[in-house]
PDB file of N, CA and C in Angstrom:
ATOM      1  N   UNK A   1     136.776  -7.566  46.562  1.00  0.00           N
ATOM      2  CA  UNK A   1     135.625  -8.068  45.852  1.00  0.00           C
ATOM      3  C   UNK A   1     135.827  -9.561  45.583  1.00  0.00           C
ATOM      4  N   UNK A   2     135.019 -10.207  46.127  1.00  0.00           N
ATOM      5  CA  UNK A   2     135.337 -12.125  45.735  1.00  0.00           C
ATOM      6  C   UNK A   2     134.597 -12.326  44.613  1.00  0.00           C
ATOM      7  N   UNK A   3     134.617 -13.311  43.813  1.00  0.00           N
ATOM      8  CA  UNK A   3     134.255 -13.557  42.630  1.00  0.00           C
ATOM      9  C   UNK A   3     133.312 -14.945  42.496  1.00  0.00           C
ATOM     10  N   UNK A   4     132.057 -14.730  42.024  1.00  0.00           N
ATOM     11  CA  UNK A   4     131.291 -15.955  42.490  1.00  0.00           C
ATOM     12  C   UNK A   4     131.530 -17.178  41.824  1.00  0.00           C
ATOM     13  N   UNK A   5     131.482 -18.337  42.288  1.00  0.00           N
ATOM     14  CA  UNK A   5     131.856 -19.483  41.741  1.00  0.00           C
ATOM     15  C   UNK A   5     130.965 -19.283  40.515  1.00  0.00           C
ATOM     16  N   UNK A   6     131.544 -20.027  39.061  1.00  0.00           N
ATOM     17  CA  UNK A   6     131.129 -20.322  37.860  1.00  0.00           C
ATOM     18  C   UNK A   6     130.062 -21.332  37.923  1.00  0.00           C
ATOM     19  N   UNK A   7     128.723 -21.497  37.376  1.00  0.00           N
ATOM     20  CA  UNK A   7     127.662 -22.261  37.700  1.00  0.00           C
ATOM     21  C   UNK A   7     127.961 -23.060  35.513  1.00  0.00           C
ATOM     22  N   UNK A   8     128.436 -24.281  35.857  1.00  0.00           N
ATOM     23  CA  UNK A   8     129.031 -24.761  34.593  1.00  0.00           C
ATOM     24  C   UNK A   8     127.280 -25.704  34.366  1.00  0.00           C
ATOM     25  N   UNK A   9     126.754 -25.605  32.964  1.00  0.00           N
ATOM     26  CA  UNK A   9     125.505 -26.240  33.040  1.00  0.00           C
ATOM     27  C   UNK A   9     126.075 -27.542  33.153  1.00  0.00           C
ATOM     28  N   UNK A  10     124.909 -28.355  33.550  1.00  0.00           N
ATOM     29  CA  UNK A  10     125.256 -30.127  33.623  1.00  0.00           C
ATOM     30  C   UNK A  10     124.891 -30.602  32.182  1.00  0.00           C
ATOM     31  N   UNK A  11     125.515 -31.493  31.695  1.00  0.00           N
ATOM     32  CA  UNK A  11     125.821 -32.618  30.839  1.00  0.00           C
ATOM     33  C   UNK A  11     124.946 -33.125  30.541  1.00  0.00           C
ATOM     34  N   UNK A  12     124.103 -33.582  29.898  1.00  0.00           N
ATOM     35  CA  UNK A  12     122.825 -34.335  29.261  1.00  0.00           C
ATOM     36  C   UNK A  12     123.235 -35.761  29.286  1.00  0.00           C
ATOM     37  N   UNK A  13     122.788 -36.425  30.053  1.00  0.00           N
ATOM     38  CA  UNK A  13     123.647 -38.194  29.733  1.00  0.00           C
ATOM     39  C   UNK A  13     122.615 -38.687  28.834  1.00  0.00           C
ATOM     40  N   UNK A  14     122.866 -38.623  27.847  1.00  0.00           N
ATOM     41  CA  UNK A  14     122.717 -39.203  26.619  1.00  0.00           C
ATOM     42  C   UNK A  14     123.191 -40.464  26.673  1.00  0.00           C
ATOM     43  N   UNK A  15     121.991 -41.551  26.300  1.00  0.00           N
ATOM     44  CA  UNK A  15     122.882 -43.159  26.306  1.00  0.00           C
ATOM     45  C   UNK A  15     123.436 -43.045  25.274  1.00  0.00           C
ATOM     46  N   UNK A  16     123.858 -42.744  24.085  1.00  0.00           N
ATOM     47  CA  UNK A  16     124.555 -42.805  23.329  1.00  0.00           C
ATOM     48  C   UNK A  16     125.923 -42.712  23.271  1.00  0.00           C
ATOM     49  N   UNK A  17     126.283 -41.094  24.410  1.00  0.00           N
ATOM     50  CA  UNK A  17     127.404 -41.154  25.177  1.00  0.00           C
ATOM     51  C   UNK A  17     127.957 -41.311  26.425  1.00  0.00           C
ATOM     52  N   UNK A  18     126.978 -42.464  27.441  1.00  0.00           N
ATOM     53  CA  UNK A  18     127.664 -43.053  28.730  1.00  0.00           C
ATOM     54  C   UNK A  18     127.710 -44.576  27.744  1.00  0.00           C
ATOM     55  N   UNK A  19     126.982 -45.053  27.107  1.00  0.00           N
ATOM     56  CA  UNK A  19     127.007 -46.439  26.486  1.00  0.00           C
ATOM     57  C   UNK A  19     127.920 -46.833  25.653  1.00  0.00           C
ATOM     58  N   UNK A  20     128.134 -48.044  25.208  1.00  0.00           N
ATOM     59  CA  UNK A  20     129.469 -48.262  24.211  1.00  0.00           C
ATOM     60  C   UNK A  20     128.707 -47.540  22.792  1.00  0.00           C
ATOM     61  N   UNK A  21     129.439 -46.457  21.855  1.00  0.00           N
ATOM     62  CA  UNK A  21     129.006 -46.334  21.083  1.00  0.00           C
ATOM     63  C   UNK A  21     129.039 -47.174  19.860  1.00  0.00           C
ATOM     64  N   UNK A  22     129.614 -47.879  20.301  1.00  0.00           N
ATOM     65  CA  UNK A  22     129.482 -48.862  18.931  1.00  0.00           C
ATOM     66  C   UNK A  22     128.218 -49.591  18.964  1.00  0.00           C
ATOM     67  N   UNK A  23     127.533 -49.723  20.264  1.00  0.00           N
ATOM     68  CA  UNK A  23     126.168 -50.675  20.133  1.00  0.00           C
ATOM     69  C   UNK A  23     125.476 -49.525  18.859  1.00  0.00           C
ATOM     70  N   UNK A  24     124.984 -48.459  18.927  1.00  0.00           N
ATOM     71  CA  UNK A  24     124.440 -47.909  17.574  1.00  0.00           C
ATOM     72  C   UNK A  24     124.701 -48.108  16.470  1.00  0.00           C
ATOM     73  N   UNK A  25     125.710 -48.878  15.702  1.00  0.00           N
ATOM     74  CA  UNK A  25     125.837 -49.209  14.668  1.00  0.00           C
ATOM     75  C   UNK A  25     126.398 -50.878  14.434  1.00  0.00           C
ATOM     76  N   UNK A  26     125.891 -51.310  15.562  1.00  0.00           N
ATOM     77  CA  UNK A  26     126.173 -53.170  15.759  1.00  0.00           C
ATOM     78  C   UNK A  26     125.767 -53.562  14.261  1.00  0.00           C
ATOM     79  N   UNK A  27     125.867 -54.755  13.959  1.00  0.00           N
ATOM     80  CA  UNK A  27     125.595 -55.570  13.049  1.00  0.00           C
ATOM     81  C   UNK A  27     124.494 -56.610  13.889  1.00  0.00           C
ATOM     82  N   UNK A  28     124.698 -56.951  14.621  1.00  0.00           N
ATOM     83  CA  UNK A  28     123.668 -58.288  15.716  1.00  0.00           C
ATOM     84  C   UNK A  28     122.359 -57.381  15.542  1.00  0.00           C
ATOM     85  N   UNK A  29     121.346 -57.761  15.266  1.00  0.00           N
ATOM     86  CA  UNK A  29     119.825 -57.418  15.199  1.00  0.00           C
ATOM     87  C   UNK A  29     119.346 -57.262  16.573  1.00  0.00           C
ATOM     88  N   UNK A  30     120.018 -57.891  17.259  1.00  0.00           N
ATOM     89  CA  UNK A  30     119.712 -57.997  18.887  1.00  0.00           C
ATOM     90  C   UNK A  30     120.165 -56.417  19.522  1.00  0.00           C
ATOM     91  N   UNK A  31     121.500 -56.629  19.189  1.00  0.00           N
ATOM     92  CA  UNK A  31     122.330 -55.318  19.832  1.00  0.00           C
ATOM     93  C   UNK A  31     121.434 -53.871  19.302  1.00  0.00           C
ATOM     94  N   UNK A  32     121.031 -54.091  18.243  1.00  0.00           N
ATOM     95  CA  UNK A  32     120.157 -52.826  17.637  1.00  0.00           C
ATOM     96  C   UNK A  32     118.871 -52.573  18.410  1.00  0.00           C
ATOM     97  N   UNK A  33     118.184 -53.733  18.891  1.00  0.00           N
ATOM     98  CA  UNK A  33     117.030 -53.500  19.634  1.00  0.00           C
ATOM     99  C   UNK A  33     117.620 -52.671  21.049  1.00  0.00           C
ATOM    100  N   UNK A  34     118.853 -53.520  21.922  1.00  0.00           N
ATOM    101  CA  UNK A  34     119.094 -52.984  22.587  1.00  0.00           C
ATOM    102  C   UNK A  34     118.870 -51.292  22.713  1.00  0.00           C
ATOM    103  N   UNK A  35     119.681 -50.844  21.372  1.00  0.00           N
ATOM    104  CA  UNK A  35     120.263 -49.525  21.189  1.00  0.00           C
ATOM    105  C   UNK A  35     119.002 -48.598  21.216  1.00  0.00           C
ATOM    106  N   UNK A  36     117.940 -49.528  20.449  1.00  0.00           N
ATOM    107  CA  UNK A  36     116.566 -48.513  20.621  1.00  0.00           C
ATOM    108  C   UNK A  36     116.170 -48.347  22.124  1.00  0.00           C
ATOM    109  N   UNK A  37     116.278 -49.841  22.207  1.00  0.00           N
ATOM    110  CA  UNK A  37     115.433 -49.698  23.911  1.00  0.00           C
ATOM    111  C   UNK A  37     115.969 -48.257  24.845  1.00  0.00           C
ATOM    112  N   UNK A  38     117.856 -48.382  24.762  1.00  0.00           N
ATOM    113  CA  UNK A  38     118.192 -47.197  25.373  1.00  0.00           C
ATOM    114  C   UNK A  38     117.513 -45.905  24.751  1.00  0.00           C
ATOM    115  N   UNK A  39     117.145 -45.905  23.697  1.00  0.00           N
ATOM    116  CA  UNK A  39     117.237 -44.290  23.242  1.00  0.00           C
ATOM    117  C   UNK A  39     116.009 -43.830  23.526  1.00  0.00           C
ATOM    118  N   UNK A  40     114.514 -44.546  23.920  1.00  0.00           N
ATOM    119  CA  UNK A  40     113.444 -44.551  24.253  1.00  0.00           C
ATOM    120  C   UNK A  40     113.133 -43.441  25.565  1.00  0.00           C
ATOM    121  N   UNK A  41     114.238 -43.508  26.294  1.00  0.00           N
ATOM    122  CA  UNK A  41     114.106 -42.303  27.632  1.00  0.00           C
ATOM    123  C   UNK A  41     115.093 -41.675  27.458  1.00  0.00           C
ATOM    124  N   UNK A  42     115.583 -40.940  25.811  1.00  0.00           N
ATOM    125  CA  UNK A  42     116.559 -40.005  25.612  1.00  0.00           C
ATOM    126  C   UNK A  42     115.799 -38.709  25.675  1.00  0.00           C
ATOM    127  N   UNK A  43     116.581 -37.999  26.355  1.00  0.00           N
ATOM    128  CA  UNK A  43     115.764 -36.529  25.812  1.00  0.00           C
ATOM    129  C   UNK A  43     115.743 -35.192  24.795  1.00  0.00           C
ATOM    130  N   UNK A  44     116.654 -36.036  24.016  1.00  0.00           N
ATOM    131  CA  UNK A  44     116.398 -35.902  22.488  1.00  0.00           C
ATOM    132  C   UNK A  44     116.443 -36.378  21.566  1.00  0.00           C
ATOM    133  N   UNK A  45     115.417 -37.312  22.004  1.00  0.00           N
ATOM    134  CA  UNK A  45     115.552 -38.551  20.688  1.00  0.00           C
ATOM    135  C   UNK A  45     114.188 -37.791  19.422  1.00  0.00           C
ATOM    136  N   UNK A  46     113.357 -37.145  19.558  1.00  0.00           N
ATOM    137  CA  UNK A  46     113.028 -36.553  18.566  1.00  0.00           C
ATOM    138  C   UNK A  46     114.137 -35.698  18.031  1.00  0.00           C
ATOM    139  N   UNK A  47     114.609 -34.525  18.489  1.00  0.00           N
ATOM    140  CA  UNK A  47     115.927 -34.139  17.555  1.00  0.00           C
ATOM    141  C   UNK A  47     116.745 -35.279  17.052  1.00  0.00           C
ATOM    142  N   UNK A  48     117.143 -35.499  17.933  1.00  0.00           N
ATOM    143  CA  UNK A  48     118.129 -36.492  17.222  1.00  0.00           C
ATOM    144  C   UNK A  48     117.702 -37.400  15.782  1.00  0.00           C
ATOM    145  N   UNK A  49     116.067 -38.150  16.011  1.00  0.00           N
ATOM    146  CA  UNK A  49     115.768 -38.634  14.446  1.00  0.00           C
ATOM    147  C   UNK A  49     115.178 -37.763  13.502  1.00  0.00           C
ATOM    148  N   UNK A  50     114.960 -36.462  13.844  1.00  0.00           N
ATOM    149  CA  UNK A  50     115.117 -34.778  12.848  1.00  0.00           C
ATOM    150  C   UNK A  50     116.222 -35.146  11.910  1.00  0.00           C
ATOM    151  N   UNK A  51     117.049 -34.793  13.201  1.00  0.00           N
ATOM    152  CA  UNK A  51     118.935 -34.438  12.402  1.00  0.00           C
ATOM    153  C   UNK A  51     118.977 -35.640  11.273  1.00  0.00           C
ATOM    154  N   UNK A  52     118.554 -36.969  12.012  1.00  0.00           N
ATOM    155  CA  UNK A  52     119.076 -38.251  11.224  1.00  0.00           C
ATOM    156  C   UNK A  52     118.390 -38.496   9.768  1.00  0.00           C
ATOM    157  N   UNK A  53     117.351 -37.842   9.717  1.00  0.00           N
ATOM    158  CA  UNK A  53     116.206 -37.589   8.341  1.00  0.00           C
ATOM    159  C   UNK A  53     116.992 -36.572   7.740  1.00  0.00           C
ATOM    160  N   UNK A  54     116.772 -35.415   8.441  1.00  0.00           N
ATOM    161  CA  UNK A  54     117.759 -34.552   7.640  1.00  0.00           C
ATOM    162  C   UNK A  54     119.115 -34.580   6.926  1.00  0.00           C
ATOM    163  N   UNK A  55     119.828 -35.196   7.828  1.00  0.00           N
ATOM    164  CA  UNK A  55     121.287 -35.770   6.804  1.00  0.00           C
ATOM    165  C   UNK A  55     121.059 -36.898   6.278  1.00  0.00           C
ATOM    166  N   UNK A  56     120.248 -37.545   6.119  1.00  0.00           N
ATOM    167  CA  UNK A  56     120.338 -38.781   5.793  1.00  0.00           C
ATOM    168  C   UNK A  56     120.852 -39.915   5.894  1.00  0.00           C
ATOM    169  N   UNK A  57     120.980 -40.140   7.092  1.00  0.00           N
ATOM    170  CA  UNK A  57     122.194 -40.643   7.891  1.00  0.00           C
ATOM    171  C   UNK A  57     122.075 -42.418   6.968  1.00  0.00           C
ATOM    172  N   UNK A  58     122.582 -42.772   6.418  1.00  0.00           N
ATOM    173  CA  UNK A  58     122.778 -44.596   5.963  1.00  0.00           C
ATOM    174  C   UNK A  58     122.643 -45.539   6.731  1.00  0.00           C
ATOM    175  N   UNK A  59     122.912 -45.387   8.010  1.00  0.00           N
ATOM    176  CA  UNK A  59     123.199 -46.890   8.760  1.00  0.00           C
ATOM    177  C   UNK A  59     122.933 -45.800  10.285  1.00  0.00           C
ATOM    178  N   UNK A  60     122.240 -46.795  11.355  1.00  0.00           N
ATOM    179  CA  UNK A  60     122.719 -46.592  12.409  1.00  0.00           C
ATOM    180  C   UNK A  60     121.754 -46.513  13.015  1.00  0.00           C
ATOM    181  N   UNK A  61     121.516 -46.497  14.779  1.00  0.00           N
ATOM    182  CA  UNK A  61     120.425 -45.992  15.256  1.00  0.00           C
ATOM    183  C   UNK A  61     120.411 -44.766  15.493  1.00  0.00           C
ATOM    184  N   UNK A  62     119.294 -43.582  15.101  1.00  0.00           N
ATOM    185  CA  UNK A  62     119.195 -42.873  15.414  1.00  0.00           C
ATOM    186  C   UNK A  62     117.837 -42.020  15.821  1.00  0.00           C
ATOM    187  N   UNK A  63     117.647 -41.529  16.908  1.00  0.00           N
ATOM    188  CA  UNK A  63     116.623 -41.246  17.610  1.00  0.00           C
ATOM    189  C   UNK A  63     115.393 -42.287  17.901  1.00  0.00           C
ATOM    190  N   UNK A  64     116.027 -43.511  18.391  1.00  0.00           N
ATOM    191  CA  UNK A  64     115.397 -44.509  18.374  1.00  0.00           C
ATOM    192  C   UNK A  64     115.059 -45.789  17.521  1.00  0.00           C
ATOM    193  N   UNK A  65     115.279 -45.214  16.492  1.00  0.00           N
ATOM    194  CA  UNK A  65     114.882 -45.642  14.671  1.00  0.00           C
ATOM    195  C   UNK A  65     116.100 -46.827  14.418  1.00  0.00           C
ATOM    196  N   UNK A  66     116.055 -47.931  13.757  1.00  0.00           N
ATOM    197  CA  UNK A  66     117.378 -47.990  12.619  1.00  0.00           C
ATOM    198  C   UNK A  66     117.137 -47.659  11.543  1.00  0.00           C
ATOM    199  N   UNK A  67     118.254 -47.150  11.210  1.00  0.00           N
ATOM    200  CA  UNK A  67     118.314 -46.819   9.460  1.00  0.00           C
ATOM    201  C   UNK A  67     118.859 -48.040   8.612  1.00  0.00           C
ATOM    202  N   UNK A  68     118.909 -47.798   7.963  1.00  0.00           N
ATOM    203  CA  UNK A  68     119.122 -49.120   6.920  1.00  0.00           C
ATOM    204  C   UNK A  68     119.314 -48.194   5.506  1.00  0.00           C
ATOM    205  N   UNK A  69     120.749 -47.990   4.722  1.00  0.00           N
ATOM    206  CA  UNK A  69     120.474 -47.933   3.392  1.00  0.00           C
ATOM    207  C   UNK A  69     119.971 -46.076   3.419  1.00  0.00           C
ATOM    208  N   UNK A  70     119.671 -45.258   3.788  1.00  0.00           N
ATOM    209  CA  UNK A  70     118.823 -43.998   4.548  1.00  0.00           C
ATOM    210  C   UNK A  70     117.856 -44.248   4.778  1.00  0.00           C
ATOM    211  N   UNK A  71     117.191 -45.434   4.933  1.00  0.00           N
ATOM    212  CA  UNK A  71     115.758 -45.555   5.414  1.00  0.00           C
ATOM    213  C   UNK A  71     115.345 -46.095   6.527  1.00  0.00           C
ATOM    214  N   UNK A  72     114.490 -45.628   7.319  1.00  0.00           N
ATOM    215  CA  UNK A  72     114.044 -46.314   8.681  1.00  0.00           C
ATOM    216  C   UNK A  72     113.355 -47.785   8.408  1.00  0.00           C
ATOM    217  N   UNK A  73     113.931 -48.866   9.127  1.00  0.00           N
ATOM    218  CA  UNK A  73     113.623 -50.205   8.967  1.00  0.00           C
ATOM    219  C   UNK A  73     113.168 -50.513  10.268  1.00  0.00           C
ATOM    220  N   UNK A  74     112.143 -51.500  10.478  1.00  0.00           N
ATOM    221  CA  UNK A  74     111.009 -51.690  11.778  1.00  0.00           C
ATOM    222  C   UNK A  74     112.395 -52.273  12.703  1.00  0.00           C
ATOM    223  N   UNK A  75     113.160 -53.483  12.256  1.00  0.00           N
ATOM    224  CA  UNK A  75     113.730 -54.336  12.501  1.00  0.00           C
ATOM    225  C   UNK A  75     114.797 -54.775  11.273  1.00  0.00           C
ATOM    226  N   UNK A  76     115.761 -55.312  12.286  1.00  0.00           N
ATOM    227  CA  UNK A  76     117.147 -55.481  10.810  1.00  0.00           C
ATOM    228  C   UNK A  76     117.345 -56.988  11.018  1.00  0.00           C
ATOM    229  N   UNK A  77     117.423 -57.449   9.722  1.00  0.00           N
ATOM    230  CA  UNK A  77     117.478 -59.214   9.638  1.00  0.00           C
ATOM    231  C   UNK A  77     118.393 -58.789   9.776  1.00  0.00           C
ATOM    232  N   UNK A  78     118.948 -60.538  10.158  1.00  0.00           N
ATOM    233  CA  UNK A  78     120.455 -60.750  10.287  1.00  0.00           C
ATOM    234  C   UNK A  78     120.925 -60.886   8.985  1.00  0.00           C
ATOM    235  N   UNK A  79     122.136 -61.575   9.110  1.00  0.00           N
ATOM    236  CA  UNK A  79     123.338 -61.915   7.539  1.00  0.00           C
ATOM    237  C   UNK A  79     122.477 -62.926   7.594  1.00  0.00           C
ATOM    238  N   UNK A  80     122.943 -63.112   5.985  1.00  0.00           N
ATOM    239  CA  UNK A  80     123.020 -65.055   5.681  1.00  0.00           C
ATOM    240  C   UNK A  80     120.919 -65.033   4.880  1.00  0.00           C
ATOM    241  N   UNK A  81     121.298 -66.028   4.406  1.00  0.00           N
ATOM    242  CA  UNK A  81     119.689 -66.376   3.876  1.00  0.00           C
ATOM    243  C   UNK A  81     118.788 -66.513   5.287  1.00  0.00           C
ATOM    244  N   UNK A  82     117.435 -66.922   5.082  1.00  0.00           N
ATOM    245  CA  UNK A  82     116.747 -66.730   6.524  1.00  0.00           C
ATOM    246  C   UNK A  82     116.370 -68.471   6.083  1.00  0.00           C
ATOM    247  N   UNK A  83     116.501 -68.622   7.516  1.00  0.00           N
ATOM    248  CA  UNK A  83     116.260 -70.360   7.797  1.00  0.00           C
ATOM    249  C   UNK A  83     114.751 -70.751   7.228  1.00  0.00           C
ATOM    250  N   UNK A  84     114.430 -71.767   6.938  1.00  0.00           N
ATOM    251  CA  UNK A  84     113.720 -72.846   6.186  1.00  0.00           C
ATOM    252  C   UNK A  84     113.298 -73.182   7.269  1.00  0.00           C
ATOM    253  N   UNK A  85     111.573 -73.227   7.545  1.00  0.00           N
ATOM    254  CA  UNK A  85     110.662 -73.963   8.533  1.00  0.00           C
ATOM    255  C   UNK A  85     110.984 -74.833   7.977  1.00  0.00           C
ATOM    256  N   UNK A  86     111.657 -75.966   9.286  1.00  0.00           N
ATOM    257  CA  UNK A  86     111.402 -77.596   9.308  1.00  0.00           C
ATOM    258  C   UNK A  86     109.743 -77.649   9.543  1.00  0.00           C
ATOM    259  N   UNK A  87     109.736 -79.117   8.377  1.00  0.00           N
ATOM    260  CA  UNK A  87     108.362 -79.337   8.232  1.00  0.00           C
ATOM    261  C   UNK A  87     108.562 -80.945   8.458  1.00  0.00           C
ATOM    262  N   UNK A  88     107.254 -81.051   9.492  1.00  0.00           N
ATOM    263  CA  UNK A  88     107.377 -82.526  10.432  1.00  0.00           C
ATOM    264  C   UNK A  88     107.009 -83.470   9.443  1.00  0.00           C
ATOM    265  N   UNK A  89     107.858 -84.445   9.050  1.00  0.00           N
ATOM    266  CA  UNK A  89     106.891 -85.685   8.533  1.00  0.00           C
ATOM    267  C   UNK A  89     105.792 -86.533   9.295  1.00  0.00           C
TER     268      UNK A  89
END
């Protein structure tokens, strides 16, 4: 009696885990857009910002979103005060 090869399911490539995971919790405002842009053709980025509501996750991107603090923020300023329009004499 031969024994049929094992049919192992395939792997979900999740950018979260082929990508550096540290871009999801960058500090650079830039790197965060990045992180959304990837998560945009995830195929579970609705679960994933479920889970992230549900625990309340503090910081990070999740399911597209950043969090900020537990709250979803459009966009994350940078550090530092925000620059002063030069005004032309």
């Amino acid at each position: 009696m031969s024994a049929l090869p094992v049919r192992r399911p395939t792997p979900l490539e999740l950018p979260c885990h082929v990508d550096d995971p540290d871009l999801w919790f960058a500090e650079a405002p830039a790197d965060l857009e990045r992180a959304k842009t990837l998560c945009a053709a995830c195929p579970v980025r609705r679960q994933c910002l479920a889970a992230a509501l549900e625990r309340a996750e503090p910081w990070g991107v999740w399911g597209g979103e950043i969090f900020e603090r537990g709250s979803i923020v459009t966009r994350k300023r940078p550090r530092g005060r925000p620059r002063k329009d030069v005004v032309a004499a």
